[in-house]
Protein backbone atom coordinates (compact mmCIF):
# COMPACT_ATOMS: atom_id res chain seq x y z
CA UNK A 1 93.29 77.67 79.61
CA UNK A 2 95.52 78.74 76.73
CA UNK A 3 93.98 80.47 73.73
CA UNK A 4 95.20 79.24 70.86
CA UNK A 5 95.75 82.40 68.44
CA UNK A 6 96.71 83.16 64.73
CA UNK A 7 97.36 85.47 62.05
CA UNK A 8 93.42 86.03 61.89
CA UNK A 9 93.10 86.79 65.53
CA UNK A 10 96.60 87.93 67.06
CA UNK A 11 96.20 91.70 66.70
CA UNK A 12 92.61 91.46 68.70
CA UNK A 13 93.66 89.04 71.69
CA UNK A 14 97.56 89.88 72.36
CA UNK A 15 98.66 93.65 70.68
CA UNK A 16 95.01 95.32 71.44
CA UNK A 17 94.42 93.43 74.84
CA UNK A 18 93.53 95.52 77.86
CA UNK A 19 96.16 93.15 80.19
CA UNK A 20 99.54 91.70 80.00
CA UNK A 21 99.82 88.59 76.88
CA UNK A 22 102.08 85.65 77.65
CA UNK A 23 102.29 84.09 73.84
CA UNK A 24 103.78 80.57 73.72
CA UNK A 25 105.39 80.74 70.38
CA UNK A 26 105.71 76.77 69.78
CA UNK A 27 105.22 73.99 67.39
CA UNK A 28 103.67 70.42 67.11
CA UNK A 29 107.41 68.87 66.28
CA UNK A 30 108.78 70.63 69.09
CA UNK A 31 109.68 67.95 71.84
CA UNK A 32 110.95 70.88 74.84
CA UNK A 33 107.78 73.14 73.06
CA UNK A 34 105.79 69.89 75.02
CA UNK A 35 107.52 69.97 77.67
CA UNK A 36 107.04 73.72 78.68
CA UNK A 37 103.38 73.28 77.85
CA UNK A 38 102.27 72.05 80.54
CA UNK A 39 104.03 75.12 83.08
CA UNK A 40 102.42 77.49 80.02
CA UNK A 41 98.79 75.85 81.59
CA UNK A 42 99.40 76.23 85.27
CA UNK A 43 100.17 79.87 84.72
CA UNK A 44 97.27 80.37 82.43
CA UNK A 45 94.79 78.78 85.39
CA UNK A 46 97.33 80.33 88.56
CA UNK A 47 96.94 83.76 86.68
CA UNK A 48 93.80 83.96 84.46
CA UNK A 49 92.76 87.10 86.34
CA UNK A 50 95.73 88.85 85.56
CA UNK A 51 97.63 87.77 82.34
CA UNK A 52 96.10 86.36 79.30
CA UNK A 53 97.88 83.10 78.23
CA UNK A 54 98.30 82.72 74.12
CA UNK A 55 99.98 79.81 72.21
CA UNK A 56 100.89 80.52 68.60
CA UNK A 57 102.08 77.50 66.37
CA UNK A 58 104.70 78.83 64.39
CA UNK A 59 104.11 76.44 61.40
CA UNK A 60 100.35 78.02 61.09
CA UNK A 61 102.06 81.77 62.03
CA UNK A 62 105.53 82.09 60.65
CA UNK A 63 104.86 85.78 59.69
CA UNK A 64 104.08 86.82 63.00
CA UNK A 65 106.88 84.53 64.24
CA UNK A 66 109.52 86.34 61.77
CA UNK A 67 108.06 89.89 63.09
CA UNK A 68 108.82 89.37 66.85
CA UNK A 69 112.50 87.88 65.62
CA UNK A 70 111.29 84.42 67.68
CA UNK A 71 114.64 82.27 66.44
CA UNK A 72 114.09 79.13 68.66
CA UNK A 73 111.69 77.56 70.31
CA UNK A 74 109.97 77.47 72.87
CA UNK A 75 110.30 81.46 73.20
CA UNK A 76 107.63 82.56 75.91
CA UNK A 77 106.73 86.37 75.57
CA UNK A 78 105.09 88.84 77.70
CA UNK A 79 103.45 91.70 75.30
CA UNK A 80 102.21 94.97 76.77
CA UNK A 81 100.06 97.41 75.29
CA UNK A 82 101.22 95.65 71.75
CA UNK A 83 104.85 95.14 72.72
CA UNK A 84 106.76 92.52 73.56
CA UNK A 85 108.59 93.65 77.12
CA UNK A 86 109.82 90.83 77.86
CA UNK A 87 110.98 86.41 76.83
CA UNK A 88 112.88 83.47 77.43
CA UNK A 89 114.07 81.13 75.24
CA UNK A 90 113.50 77.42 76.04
CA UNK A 91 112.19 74.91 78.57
CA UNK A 92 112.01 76.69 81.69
CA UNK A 93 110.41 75.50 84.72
CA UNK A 94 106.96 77.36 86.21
CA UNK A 95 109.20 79.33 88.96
CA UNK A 96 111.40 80.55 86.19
CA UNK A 97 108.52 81.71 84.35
CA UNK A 98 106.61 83.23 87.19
CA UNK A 99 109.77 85.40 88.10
CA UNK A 100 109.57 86.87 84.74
CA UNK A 101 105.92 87.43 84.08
CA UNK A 102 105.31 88.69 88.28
CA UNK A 103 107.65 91.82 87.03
CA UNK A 104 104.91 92.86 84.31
CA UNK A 105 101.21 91.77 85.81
């Protein structure tokens, strides 16, 4: 399951974590942000060994949202070791999101 993360806790559970991050950057208004979310939970259970699955509402975050230049959303992002190495932009379906994460994890 996704952890939901914010200002208070991002630095401890995506830039200091020990494996890859996958942050959802996404908000409640967001009608494709709903539509991705379920393909954001089948990765988090498919790969919960492997790559830690974060969701970040952008209304409750817009700091850290500003920081990583996320412009739209959805925007998916793989951080490692406290950078991001990797995103898309928008709905994408779980096979385009697996290609993308399976380079990092």
């Amino acid at each position: 399951m996704a952890l939901n993360v914010t200002d208070a806790n991002f630095k401890q559970e995506v830039l200091e974590s020990e494996m890859p991050v996958l942050v959802d950057f996404w908000a409640e208004w967001c009608g494709p942000c709903h539509m991705v979310a379920p393909v954001v939970e089948a990765i988090s259970n498919k790969y919960q060994d492997r790559l830690k699955v974060c969701k970040l509402n952008i209304d409750e975050a817009g700091d850290i949202a500003s920081k990583y230049d996320v412009m739209s959303i959805p925007t998916l992002a793989v951080f490692k070791s406290g950078q991001i190495i990797d995103k898309v932009v928008g709905a994408v379906s779980e096979t385009a999101l697996e290609a993308t994460i399976s380079k990092h994890i």
